[in-house]
PDB file of N, CA and C in Angstrom:
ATOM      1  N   UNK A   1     -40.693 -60.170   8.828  1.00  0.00           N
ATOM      2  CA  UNK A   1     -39.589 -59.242   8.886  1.00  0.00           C
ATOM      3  C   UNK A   1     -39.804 -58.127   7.872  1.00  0.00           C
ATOM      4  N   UNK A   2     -39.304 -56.910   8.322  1.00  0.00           N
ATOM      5  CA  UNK A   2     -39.811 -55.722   7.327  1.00  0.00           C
ATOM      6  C   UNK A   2     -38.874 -55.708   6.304  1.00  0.00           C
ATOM      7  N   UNK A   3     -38.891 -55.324   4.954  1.00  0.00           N
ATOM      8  CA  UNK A   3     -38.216 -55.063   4.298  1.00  0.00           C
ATOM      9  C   UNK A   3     -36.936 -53.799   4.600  1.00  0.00           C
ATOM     10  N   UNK A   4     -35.967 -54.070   3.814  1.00  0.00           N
ATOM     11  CA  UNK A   4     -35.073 -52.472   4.394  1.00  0.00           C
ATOM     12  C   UNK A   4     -35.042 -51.443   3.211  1.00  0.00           C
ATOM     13  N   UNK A   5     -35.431 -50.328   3.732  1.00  0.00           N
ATOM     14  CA  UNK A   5     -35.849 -49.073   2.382  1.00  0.00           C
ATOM     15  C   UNK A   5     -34.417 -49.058   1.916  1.00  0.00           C
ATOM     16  N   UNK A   6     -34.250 -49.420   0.398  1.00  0.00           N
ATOM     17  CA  UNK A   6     -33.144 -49.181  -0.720  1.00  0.00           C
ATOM     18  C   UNK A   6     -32.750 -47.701  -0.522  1.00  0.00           C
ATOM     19  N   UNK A   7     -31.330 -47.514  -0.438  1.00  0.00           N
ATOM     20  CA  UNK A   7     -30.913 -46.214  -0.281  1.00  0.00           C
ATOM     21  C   UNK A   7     -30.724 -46.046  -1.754  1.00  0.00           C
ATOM     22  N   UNK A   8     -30.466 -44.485  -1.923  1.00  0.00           N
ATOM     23  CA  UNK A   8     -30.084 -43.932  -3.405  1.00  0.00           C
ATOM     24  C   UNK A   8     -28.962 -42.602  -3.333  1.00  0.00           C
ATOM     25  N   UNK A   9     -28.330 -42.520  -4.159  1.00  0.00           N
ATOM     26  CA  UNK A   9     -27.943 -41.148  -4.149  1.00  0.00           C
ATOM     27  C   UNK A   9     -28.133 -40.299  -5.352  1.00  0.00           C
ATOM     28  N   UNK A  10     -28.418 -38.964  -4.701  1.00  0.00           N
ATOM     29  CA  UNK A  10     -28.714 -38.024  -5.727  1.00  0.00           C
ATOM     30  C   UNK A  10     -27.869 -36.623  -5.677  1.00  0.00           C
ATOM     31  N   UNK A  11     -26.898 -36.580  -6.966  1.00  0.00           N
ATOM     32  CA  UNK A  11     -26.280 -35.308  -7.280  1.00  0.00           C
ATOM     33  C   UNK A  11     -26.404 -34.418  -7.854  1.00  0.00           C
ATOM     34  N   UNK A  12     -26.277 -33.088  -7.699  1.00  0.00           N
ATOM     35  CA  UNK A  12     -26.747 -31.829  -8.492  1.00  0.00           C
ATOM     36  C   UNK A  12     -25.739 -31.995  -9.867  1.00  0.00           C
ATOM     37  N   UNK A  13     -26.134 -32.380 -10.791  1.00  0.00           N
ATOM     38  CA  UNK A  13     -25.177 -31.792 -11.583  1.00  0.00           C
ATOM     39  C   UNK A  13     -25.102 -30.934 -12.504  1.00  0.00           C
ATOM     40  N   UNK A  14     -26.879 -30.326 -12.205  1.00  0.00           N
ATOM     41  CA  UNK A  14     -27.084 -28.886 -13.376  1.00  0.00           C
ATOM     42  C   UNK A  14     -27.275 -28.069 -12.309  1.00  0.00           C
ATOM     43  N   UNK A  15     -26.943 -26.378 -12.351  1.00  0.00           N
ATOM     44  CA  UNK A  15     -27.049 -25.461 -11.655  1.00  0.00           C
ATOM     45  C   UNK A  15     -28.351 -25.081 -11.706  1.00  0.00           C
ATOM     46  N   UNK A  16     -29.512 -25.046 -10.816  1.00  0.00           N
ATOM     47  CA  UNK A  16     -30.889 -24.381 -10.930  1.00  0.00           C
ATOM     48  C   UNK A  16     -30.787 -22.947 -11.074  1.00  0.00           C
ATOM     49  N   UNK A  17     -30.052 -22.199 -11.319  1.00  0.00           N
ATOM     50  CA  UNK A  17     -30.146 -21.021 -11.536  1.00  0.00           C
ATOM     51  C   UNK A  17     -30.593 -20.392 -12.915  1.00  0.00           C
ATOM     52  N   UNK A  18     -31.761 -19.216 -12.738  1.00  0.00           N
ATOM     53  CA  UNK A  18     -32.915 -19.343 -13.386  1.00  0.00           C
ATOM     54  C   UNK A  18     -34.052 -20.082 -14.280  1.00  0.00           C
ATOM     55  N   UNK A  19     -34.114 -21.514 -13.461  1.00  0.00           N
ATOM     56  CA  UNK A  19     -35.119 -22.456 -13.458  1.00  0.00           C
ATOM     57  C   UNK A  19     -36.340 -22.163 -12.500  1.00  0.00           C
ATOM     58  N   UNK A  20     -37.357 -22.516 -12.672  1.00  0.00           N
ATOM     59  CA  UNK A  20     -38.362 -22.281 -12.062  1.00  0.00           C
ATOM     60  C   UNK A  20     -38.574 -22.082 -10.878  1.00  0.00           C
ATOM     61  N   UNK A  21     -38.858 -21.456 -10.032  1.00  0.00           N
ATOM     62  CA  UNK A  21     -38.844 -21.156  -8.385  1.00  0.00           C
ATOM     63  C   UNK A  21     -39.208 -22.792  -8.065  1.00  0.00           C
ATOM     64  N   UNK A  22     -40.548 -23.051  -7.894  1.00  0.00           N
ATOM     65  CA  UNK A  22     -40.525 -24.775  -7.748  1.00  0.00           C
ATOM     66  C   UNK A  22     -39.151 -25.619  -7.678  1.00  0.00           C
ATOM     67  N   UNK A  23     -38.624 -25.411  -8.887  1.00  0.00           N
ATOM     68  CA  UNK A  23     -37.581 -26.552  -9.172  1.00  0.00           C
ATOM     69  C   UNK A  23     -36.628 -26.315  -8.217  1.00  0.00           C
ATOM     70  N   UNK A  24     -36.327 -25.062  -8.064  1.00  0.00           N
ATOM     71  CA  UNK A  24     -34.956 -24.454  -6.975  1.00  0.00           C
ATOM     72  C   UNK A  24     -35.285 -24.622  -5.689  1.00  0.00           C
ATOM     73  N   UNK A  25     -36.585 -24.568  -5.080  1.00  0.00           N
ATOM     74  CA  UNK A  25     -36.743 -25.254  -4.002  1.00  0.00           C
ATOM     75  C   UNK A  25     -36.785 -26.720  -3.757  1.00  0.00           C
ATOM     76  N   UNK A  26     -37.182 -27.093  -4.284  1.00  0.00           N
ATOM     77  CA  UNK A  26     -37.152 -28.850  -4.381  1.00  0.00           C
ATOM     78  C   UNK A  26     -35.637 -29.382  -4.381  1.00  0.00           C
ATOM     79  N   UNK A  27     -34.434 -28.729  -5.105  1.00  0.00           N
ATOM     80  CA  UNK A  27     -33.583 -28.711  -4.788  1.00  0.00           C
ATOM     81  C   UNK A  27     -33.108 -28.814  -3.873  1.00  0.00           C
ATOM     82  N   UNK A  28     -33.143 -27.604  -3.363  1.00  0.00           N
ATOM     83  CA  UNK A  28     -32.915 -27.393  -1.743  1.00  0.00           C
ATOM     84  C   UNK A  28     -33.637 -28.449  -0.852  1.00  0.00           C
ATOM     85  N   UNK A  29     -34.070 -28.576  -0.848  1.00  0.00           N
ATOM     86  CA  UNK A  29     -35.514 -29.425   0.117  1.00  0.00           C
ATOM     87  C   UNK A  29     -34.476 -31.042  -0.287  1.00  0.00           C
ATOM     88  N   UNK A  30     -34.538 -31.190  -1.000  1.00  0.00           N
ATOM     89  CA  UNK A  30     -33.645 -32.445  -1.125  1.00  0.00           C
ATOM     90  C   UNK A  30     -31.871 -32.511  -0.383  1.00  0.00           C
ATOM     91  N   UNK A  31     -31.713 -31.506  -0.311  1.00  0.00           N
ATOM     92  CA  UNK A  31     -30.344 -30.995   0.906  1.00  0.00           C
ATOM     93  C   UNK A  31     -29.297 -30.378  -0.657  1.00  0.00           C
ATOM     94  N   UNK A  32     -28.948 -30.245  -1.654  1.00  0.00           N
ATOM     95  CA  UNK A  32     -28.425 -30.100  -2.382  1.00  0.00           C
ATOM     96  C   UNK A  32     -27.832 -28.773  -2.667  1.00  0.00           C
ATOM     97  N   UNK A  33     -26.920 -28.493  -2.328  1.00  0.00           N
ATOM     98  CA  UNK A  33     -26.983 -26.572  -2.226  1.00  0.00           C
ATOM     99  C   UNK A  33     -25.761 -26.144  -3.327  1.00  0.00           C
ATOM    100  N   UNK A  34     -24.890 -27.273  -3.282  1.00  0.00           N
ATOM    101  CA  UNK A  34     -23.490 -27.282  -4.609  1.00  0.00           C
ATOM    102  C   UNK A  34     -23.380 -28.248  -5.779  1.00  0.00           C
ATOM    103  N   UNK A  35     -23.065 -27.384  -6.855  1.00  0.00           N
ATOM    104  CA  UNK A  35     -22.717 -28.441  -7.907  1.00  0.00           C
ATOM    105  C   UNK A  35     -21.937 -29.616  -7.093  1.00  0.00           C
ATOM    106  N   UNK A  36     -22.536 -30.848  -8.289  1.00  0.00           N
ATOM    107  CA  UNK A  36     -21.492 -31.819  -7.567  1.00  0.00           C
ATOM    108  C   UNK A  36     -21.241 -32.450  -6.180  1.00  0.00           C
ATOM    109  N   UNK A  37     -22.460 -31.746  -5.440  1.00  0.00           N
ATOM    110  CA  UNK A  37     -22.644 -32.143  -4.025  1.00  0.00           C
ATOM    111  C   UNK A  37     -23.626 -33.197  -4.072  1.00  0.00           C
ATOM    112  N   UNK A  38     -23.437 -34.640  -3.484  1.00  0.00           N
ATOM    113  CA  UNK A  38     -24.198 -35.404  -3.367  1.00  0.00           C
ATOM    114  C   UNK A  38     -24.978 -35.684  -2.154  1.00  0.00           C
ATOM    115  N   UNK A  39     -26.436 -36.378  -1.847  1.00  0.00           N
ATOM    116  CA  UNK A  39     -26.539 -36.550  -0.287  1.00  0.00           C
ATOM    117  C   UNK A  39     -27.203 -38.139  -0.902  1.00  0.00           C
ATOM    118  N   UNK A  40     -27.192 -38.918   0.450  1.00  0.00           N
ATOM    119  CA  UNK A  40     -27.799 -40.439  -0.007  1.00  0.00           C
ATOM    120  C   UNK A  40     -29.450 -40.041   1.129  1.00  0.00           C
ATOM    121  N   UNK A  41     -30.145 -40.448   0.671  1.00  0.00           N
ATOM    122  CA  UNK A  41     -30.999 -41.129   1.267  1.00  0.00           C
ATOM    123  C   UNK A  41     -32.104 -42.318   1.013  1.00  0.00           C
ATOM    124  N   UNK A  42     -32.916 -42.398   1.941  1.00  0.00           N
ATOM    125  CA  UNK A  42     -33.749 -43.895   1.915  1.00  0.00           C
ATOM    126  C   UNK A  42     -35.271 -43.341   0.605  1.00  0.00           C
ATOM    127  N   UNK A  43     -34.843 -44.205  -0.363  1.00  0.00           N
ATOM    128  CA  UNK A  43     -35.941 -44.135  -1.371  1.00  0.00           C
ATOM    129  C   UNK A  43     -37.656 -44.204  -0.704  1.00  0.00           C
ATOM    130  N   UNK A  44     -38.212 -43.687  -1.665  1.00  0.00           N
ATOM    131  CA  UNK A  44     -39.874 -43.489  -0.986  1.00  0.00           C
ATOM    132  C   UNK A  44     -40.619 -42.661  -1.839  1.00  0.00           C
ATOM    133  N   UNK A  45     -41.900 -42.780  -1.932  1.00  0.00           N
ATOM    134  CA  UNK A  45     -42.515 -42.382  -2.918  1.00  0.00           C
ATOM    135  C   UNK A  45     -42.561 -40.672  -3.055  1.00  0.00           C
ATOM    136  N   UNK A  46     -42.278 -40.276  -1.673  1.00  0.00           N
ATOM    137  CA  UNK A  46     -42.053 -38.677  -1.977  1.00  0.00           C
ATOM    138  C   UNK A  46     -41.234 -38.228  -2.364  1.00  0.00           C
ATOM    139  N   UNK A  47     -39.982 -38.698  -2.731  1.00  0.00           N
ATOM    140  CA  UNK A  47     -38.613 -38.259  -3.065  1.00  0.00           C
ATOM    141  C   UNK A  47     -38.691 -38.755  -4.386  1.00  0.00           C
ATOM    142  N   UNK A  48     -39.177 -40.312  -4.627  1.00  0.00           N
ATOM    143  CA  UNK A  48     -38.917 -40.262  -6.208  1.00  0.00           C
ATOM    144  C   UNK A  48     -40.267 -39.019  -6.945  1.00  0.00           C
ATOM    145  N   UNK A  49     -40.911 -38.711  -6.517  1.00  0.00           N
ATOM    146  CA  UNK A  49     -41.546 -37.372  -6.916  1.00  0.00           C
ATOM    147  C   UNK A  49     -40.846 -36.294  -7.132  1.00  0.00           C
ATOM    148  N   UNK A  50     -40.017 -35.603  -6.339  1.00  0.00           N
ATOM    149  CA  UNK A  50     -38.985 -34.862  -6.192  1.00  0.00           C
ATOM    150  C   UNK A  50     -38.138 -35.182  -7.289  1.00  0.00           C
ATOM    151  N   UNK A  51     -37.283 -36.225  -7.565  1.00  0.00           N
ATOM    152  CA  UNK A  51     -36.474 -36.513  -7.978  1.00  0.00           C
ATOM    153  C   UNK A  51     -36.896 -35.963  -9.889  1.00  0.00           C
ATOM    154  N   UNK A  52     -38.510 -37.081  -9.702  1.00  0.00           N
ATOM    155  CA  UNK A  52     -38.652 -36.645 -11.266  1.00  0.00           C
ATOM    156  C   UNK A  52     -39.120 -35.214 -11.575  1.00  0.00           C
ATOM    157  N   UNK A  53     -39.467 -34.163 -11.147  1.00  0.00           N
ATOM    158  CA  UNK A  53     -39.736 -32.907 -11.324  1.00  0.00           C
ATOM    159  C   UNK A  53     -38.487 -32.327 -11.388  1.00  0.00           C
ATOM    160  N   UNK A  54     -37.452 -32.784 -10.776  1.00  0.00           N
ATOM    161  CA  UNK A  54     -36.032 -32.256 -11.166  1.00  0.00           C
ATOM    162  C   UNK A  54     -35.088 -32.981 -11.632  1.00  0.00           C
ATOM    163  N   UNK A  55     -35.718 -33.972 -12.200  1.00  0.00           N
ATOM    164  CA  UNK A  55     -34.571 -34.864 -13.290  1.00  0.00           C
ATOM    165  C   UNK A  55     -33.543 -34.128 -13.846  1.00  0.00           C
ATOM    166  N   UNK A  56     -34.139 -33.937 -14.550  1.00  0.00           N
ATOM    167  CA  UNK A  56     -32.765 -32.907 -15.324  1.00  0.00           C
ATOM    168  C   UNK A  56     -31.497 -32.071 -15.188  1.00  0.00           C
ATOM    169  N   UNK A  57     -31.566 -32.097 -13.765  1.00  0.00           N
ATOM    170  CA  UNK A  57     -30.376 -31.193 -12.676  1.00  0.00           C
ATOM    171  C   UNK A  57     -29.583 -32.281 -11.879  1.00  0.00           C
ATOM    172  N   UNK A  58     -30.231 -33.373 -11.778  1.00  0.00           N
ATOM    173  CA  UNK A  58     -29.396 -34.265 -10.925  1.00  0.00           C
ATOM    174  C   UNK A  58     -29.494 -35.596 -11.695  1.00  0.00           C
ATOM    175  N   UNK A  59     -28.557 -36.410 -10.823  1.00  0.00           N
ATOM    176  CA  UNK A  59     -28.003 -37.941 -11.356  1.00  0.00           C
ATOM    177  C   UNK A  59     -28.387 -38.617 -10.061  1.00  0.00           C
ATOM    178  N   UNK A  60     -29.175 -39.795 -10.224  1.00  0.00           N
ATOM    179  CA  UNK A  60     -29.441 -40.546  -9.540  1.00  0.00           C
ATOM    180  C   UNK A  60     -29.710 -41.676  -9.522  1.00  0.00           C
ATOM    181  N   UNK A  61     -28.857 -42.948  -8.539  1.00  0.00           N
ATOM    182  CA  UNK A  61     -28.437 -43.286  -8.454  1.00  0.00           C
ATOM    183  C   UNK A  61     -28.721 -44.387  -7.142  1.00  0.00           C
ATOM    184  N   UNK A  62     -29.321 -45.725  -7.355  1.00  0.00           N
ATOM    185  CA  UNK A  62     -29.365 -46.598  -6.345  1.00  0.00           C
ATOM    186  C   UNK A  62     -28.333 -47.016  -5.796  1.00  0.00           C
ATOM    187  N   UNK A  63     -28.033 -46.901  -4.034  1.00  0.00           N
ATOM    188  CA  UNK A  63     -26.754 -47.834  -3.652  1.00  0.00           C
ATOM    189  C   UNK A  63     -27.592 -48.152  -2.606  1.00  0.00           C
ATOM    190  N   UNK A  64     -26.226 -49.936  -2.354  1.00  0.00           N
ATOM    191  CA  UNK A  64     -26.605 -50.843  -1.318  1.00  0.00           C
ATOM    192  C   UNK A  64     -26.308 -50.690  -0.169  1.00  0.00           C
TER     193      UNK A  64
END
């Protein structure tokens, strides 16, 4: 039986505005467009990549 991919959620809670072009897209690319706007999705090695290049702007967060 396959395992089931651990969901997470991740919220903006620093404004990327004038942070690095990189960082502000990755943002976006992660669905994130408002402070305080959260989206969940299924953890995976490309997103926790994502996630850590923009640590610092968002809170994140494993749910079951």
């Amino acid at each position: 039986m396959a395992k089931k991919a651990k969901r997470v959620r991740i919220t903006l809670v620093r404004s990327p505005i004038g942070k690095k072009p990189n960082q502000v897209r990755t943002v976006r690319a992660l669905g994130l467009r408002r402070m305080n706007q959260s989206v969940e999705k299924e953890m995976n090695d490309a997103l926790m990549g994502m996630v850590r290049s923009v640590g610092h702007l968002v809170r994140f967060e494993e749910i079951s």
